[in-house]
Protein backbone atom coordinates (compact mmCIF):
# COMPACT_ATOMS: atom_id res chain seq x y z
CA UNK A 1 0.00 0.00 0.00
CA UNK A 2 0.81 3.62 -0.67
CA UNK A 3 -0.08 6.77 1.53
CA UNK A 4 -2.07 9.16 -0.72
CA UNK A 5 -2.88 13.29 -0.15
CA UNK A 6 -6.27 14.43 -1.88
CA UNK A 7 -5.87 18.38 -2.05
CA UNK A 8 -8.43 20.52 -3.66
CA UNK A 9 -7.07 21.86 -7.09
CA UNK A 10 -10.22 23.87 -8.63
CA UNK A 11 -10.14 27.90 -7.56
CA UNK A 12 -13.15 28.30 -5.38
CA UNK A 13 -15.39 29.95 -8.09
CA UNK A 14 -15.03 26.45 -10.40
CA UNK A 15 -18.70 25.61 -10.88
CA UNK A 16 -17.87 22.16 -9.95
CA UNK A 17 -17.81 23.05 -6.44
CA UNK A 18 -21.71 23.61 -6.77
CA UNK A 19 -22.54 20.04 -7.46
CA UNK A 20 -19.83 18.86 -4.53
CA UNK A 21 -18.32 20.80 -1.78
CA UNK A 22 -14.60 20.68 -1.24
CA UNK A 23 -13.75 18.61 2.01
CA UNK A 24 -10.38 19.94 2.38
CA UNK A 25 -7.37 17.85 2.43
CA UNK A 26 -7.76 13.99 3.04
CA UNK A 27 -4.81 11.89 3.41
CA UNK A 28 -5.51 8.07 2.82
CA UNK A 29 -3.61 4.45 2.45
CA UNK A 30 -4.38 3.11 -0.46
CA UNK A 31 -2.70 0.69 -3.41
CA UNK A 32 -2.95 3.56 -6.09
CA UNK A 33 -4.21 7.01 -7.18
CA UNK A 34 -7.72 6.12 -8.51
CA UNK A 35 -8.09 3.61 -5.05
CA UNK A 36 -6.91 6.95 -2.86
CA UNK A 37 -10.33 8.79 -4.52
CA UNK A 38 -12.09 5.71 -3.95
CA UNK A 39 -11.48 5.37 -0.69
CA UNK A 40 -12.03 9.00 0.33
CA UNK A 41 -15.22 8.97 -1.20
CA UNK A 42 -16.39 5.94 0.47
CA UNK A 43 -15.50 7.25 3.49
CA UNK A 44 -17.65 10.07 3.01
CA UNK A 45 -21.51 10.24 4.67
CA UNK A 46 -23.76 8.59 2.29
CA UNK A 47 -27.61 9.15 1.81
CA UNK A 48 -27.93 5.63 3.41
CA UNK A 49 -26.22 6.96 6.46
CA UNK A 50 -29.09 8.87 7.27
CA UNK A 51 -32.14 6.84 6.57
CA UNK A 52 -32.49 8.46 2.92
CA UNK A 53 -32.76 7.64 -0.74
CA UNK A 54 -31.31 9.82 -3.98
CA UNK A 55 -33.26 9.60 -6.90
CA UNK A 56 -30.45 7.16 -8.95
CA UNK A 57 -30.32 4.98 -6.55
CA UNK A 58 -28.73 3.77 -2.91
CA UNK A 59 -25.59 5.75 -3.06
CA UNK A 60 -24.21 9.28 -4.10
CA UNK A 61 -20.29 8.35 -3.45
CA UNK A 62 -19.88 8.53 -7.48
CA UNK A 63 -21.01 12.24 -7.05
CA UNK A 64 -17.89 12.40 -4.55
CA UNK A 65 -15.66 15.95 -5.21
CA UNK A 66 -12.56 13.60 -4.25
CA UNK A 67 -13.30 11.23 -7.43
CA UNK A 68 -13.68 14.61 -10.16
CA UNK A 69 -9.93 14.70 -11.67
CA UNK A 70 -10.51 18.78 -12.08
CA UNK A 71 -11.86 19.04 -8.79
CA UNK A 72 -8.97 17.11 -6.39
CA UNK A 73 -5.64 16.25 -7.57
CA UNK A 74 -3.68 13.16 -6.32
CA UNK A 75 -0.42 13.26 -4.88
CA UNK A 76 1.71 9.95 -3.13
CA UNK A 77 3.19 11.31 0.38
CA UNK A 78 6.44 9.92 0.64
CA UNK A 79 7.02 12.06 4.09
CA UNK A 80 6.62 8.76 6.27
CA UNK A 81 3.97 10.42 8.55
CA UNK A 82 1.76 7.17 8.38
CA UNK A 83 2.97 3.98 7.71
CA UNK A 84 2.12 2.27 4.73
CA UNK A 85 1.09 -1.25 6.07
CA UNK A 86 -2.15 -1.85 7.14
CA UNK A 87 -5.76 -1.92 5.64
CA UNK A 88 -7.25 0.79 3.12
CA UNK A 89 -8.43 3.57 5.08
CA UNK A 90 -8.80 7.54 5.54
CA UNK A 91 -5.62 8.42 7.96
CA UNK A 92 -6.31 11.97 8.37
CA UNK A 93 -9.16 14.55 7.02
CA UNK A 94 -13.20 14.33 6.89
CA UNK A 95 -13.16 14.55 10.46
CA UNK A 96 -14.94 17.93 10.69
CA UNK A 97 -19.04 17.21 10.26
CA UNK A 98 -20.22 17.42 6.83
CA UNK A 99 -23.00 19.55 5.94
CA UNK A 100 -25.70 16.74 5.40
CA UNK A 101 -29.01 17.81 3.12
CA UNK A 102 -31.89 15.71 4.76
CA UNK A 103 -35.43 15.49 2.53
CA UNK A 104 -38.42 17.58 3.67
CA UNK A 105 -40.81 15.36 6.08
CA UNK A 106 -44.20 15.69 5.51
């Protein structure tokens, strides 16, 4: 495994940002770059996380800002912060709450 940094690379006025907000930076283990935006937007809270559907189905992790090449770039960390043994998994970022859009109850 390899330790991967996710770092926003649009300026703030891309209209990208209005389908998927930035989450900051997100450092991850993973076994490459497409697997690091994978992984960081699996760890991200879903529409099943809080008892609710999207229209296309049971997930929104493909509408992840991590996984949009114009949105986050991919860098390895070779600075030996984290070790790179051990299972596929968010190390450090997405720990502040994330704005979460619940549907109108009637």
């Amino acid at each position: 495994m390899k330790i991967f940094r996710l770092m926003p690379d649009a300026p703030p006025s891309d209209p990208g940002w209005d389908i998927a907000p930035s989450l900051g930076e997100i450092t991850v283990r993973a076994e490459s770059p497409a697997d690091a935006r994978i992984v960081a937007a699996e760890a991200e809270v879903d529409f099943p996380d809080v008892d609710a559907l999207p229209g296309d189905g049971v997930t929104t992790s493909f509408a992840s800002a991590v996984r949009d090449e114009k949105l986050y770039r991919v860098e390895e960390d070779t600075s030996g912060r984290f070790p790179a043994e051990g299972k596929r998994a968010v190390l450090e970022g997405l720990t502040e709450p994330q704005e979460i859009i619940k549907p109108q109850e009637y």
